[in-house]
Protein backbone atom coordinates (compact mmCIF):
# COMPACT_ATOMS: atom_id res chain seq x y z
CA UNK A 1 33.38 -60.68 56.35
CA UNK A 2 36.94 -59.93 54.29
CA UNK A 3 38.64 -61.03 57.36
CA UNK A 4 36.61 -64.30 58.16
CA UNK A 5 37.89 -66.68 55.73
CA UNK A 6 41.73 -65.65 56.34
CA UNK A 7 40.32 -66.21 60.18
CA UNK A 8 39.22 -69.65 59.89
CA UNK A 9 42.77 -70.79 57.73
CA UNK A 10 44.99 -69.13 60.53
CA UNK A 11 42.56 -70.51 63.43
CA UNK A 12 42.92 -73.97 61.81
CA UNK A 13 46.96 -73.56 61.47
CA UNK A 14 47.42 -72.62 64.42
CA UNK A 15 45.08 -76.15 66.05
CA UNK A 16 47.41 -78.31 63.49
CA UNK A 17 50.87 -76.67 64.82
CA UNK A 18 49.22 -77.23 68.30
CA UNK A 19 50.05 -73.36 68.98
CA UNK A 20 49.71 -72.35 72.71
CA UNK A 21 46.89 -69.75 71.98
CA UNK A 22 44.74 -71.10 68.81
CA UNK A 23 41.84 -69.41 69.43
CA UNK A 24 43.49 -65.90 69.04
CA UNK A 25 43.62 -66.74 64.77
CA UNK A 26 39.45 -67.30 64.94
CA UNK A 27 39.11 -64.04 66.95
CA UNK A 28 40.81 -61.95 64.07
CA UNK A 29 37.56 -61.15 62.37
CA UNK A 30 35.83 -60.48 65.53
CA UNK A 31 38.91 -58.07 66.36
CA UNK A 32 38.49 -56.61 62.72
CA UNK A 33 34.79 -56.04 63.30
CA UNK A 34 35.16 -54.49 66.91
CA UNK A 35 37.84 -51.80 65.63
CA UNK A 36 35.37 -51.23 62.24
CA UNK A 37 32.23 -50.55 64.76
CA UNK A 38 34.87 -48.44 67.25
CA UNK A 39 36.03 -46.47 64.13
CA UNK A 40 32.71 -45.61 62.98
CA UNK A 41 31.09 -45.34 66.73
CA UNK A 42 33.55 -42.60 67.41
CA UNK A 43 33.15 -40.38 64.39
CA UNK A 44 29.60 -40.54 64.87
CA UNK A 45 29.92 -39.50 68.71
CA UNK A 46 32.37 -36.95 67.65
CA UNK A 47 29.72 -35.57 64.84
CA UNK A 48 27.11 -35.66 67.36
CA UNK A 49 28.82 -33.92 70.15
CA UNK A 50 29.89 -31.13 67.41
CA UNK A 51 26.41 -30.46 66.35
CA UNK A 52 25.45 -30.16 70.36
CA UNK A 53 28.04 -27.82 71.03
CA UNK A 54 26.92 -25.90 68.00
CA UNK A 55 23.23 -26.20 69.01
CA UNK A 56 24.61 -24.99 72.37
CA UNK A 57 26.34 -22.05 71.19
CA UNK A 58 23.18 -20.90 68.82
CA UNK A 59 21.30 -20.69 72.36
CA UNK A 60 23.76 -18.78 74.41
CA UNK A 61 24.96 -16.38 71.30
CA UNK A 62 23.40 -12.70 71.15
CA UNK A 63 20.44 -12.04 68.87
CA UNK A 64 21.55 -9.08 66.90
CA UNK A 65 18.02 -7.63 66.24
CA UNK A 66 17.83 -6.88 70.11
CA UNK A 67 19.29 -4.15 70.14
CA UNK A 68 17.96 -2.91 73.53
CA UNK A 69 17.78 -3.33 77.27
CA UNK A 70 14.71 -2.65 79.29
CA UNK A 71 16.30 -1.17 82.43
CA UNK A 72 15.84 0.62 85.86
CA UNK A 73 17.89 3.06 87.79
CA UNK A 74 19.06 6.36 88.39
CA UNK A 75 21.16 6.67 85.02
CA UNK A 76 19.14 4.53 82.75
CA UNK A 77 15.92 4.40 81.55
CA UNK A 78 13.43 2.01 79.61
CA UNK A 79 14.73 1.14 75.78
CA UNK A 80 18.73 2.18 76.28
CA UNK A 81 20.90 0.30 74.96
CA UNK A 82 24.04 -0.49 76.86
CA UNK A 83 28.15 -1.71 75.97
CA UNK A 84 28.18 -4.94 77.67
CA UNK A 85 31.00 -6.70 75.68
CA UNK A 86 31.24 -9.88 77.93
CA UNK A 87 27.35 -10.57 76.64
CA UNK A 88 28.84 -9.67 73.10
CA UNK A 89 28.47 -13.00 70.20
CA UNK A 90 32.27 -12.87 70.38
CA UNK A 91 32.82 -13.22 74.24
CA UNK A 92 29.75 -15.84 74.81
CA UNK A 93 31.00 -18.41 71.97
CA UNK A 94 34.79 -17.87 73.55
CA UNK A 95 33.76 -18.43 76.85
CA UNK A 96 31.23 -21.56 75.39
CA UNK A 97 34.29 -22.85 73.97
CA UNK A 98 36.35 -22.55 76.90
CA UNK A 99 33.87 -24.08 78.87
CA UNK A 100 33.78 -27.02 76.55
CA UNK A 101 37.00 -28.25 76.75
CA UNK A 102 37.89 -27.71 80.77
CA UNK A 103 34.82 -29.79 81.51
CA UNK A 104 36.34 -32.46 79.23
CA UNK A 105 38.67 -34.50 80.98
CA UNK A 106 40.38 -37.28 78.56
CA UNK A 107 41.56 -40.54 80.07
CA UNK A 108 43.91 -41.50 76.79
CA UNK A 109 46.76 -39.78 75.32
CA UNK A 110 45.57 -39.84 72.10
CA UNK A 111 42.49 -37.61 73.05
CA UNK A 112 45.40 -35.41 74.63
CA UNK A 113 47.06 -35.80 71.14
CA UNK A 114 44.02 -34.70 69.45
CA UNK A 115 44.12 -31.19 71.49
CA UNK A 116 47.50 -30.06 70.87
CA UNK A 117 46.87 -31.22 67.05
CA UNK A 118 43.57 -28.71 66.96
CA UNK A 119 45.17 -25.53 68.38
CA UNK A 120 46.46 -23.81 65.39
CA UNK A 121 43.51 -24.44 63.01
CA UNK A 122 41.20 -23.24 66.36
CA UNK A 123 43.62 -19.88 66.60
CA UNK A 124 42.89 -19.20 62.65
CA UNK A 125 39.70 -19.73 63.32
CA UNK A 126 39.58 -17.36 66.00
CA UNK A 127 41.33 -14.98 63.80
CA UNK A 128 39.20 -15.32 61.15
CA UNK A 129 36.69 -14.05 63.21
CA UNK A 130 38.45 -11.02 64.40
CA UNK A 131 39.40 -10.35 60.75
CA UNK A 132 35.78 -10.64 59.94
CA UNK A 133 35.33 -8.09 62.40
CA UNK A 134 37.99 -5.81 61.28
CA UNK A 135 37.26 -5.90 57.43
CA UNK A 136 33.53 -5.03 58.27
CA UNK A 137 34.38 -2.10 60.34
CA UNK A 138 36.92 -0.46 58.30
CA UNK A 139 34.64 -1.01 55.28
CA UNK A 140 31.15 -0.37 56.41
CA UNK A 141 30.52 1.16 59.72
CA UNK A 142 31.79 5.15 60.86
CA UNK A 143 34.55 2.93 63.04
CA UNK A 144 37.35 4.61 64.48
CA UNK A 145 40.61 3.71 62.13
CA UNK A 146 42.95 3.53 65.31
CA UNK A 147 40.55 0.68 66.94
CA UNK A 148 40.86 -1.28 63.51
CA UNK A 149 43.99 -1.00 63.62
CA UNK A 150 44.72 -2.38 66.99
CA UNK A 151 42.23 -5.29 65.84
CA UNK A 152 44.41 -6.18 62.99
CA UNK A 153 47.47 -6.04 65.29
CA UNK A 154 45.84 -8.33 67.61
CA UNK A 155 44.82 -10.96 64.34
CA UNK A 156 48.65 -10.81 63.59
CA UNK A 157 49.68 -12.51 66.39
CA UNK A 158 46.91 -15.11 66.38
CA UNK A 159 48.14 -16.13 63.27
CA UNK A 160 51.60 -16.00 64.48
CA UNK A 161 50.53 -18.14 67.66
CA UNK A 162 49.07 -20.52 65.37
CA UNK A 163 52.22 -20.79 63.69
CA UNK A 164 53.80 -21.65 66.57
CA UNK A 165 51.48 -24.36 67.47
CA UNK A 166 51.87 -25.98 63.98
CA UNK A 167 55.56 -26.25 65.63
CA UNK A 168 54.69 -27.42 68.24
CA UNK A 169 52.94 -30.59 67.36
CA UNK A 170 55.59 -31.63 65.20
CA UNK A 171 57.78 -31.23 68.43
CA UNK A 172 55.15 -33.16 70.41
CA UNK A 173 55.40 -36.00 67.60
CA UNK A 174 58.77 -35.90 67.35
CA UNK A 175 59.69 -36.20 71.24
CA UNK A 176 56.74 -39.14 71.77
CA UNK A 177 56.85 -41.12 68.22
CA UNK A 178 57.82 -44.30 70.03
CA UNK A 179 54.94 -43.85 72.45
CA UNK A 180 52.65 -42.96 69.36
CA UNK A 181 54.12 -46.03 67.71
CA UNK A 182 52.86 -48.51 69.93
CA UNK A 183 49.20 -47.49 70.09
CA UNK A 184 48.91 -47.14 65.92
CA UNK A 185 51.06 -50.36 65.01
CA UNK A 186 51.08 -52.35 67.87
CA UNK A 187 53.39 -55.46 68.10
CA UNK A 188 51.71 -58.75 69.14
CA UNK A 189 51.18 -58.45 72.43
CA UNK A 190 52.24 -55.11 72.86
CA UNK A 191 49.85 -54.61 76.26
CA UNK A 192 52.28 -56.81 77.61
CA UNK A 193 54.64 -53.30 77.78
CA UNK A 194 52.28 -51.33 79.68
CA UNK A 195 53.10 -50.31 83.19
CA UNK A 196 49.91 -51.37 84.31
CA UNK A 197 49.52 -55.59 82.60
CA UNK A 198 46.28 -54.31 81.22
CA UNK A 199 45.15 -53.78 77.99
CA UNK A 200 43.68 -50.76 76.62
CA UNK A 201 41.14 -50.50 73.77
CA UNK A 202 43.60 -47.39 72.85
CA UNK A 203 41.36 -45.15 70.57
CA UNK A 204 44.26 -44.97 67.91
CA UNK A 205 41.98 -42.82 65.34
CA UNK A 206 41.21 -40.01 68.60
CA UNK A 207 44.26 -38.42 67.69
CA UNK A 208 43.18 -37.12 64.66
CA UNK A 209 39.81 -36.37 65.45
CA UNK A 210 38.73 -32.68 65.93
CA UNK A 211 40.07 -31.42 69.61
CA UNK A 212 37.11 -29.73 71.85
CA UNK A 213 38.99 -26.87 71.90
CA UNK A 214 38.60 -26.87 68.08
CA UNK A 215 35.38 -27.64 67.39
CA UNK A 216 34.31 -24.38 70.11
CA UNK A 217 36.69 -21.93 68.12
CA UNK A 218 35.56 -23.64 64.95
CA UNK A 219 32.41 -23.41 66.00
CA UNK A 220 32.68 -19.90 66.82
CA UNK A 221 33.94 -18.66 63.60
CA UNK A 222 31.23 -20.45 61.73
CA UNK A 223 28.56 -18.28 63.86
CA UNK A 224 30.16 -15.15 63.64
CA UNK A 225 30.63 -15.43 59.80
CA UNK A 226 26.82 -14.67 58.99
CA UNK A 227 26.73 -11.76 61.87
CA UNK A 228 26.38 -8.06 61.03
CA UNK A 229 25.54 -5.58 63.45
CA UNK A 230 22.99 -3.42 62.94
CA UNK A 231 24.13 -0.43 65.50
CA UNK A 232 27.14 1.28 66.20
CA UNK A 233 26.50 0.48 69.96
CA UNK A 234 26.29 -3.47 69.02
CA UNK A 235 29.96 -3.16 67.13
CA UNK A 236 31.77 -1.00 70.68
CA UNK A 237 30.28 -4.32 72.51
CA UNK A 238 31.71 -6.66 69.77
CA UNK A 239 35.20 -4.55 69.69
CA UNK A 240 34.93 -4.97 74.03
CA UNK A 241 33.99 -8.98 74.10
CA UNK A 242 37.02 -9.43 72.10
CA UNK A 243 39.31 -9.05 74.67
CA UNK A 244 37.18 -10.73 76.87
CA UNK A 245 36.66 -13.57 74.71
CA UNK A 246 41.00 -13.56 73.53
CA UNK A 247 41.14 -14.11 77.56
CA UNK A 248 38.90 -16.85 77.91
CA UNK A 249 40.91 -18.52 74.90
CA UNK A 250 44.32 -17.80 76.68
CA UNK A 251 42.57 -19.29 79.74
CA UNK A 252 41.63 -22.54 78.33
CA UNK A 253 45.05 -23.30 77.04
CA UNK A 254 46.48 -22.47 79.76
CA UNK A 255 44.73 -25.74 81.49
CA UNK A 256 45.62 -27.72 78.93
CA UNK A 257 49.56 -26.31 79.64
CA UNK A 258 48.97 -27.00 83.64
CA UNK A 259 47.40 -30.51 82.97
CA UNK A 260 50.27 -31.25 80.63
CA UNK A 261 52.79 -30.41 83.52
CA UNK A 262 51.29 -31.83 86.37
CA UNK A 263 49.05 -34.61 84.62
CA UNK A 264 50.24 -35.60 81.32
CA UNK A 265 53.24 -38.08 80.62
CA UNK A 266 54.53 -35.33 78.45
CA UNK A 267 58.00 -34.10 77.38
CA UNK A 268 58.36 -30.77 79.76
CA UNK A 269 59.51 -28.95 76.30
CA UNK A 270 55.59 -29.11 75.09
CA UNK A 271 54.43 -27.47 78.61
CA UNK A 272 57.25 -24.62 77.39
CA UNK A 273 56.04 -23.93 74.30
CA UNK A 274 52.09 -24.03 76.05
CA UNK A 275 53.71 -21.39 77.88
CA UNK A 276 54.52 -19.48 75.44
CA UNK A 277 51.75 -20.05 73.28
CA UNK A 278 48.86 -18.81 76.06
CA UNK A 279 51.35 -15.63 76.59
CA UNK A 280 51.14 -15.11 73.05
CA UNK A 281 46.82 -15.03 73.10
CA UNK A 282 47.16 -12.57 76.47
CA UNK A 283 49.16 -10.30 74.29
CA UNK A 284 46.41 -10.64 71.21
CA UNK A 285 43.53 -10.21 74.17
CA UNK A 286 45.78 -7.50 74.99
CA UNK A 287 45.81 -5.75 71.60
CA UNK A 288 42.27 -6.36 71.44
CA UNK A 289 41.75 -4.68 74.65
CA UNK A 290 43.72 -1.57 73.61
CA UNK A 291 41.10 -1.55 70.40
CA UNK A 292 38.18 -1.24 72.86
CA UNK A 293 40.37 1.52 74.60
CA UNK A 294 40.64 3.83 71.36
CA UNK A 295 37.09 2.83 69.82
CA UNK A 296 35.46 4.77 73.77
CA UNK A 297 37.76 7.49 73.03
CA UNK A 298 37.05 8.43 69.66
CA UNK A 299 33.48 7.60 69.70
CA UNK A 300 33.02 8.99 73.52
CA UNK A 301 29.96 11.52 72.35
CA UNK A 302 28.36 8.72 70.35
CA UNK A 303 28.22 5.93 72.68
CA UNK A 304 27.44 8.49 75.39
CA UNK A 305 24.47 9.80 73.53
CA UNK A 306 23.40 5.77 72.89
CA UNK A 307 23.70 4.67 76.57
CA UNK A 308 22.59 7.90 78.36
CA UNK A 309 20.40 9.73 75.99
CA UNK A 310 19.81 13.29 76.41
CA UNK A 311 16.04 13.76 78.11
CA UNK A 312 15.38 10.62 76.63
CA UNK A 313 15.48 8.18 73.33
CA UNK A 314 12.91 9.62 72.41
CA UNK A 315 14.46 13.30 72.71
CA UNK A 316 17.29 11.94 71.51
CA UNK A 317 16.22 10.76 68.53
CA UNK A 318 15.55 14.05 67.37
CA UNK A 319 19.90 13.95 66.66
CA UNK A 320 19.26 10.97 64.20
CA UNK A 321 20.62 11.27 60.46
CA UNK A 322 18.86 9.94 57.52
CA UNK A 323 19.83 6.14 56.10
């Protein structure tokens, strides 16, 4: 409605000065309206798929308060509880996350844009989450102080790998600014430049929308902020799905780093510093990994007594301090 009347006056100029195209002035309002309803279309998708993806991660996420494993076989028995860390909270949203974004495949830069843009607020995320992890340990469960340790180290360089993202999508801008240019101020025209004479409705806002990558480790962290574990057995599977879930993470980047190479019309010194950024979350799964190592070694008796109990749970049992 703002735009109509200016419409109509350049419309009208444009018949009087017998311009080659005078329809294009009357069309400005529609234009105006079409990128107002794209605009809001997309945030709403984007709001929508985030709430999915969080409705989806709710599902797949361990219930804390089962605690235990109906099983059968010759070392188990009915109501042990076992370490399972790739069916830990940690590993499932990781690997829900990871699934999200390799089954997304974007078909305009910008969305492309939008990825490399969310990686180092989805790496603090992620870290947040193993800090969570960390601080609750150290401060209210009999954790072993080596294992924390290693789970700080491992936080360290997830903040240092976000870091290096934030680098890297200045690089990224820096290297493609003309390209950028010409999808958020086009010239008139400016489809006229593109290799294939078509024109795009370019979705100019996508690249500052929240990358799928993102919204998973975002996600994630959100989840994991409200968990406590109520067993020593549930923490040893949350200290072993870190690894596994720092590996999914590295994993998923690492697409995004082989679609940039082989895919992407992208400057090869982003696919170096990918590189460099997924060996950076193998050495944090890594660190992680070495945390699950120490917390079986100094709690070896304990989690032996909780996943093959002596003559029993019930037997067992008889072992069990007061709260």
């Amino acid at each position: 409605m703002i735009t109509l009347p200016l419409s109509l006056i350049w419309g009208t100029w444009r018949v009087i000065r017998n311009h080659h195209d005078p329809l294009t002035g009357y069309a400005l309002s529609v234009h105006a309206a079409g990128r107002i309803w794209r605009f809001f279309f997309r945030r709403s998708k984007a709001r929508h798929d985030n709430e999915a993806q969080a409705d989806a991660l709710t599902l797949k996420v361990n219930d804390p308060r089962r605690d235990t494993h109906t099983m059968s076989g010759s070392s188990l028995v009915a109501g042990t509880a076992l370490l399972d860390g790739k069916n830990s909270k940690f590993a499932l949203s990781m690997n829900a996350a990871r699934d999200g974004y390799t089954g997304f495949q974007p078909t305009h830069m910008m969305q492309v844009a939008a990825e490399y843009a969310g990686l180092s607020n989805g790496f603090r995320a992620v870290a947040e989450a193993i800090r969570h992890m960390a601080v609750a340990s150290d401060e209210r469960m009999p954790c072993s102080k080596r294992a924390i340790t290693k789970l700080t180290e491992a936080f360290q360089v997830l903040l240092n790998t976000a870091r290096r993202a934030d680098d890297m999508i200045v690089l990224f801008r820096t290297v493609h600014d003309f390209d950028i240019q010409r999808i958020r101020e086009p010239r008139t025209n400016e489809w006229m430049w593109n290799v294939t004479p078509l024109a795009v409705d370019a979705p100019e806002g996508a690249m500052f929308a929240p990358g799928r990558l993102e919204a998973g480790c975002v996600l994630m962290s959100v989840l994991y902020r409200t968990y406590a574990p109520k067993r020593m057995i549930h923490v040893a599977a949350e200290f072993q799905g870190m690894g596994y879930g720092l590996t999914a993470l590295a994993d998923a980047v690492d697409v995004l780093r082989q679609r940039t190479r082989d895919q992407y019309p992208v400057d090869v010194k982003v696919t170096n510093e990918l590189g460099i950024i997924t060996g950076n979350l193998r050495a944090a799964a890594d660190f992680a990994a070495m945390a699950t190592k120490l917390f079986c070694e100094d709690h070896n008796l304990e989690i032996s007594h909780n996943t093959n109990p002596r003559n029993g749970p019930a037997a067992e049992s008889m072992w069990s301090t007061s709260r």
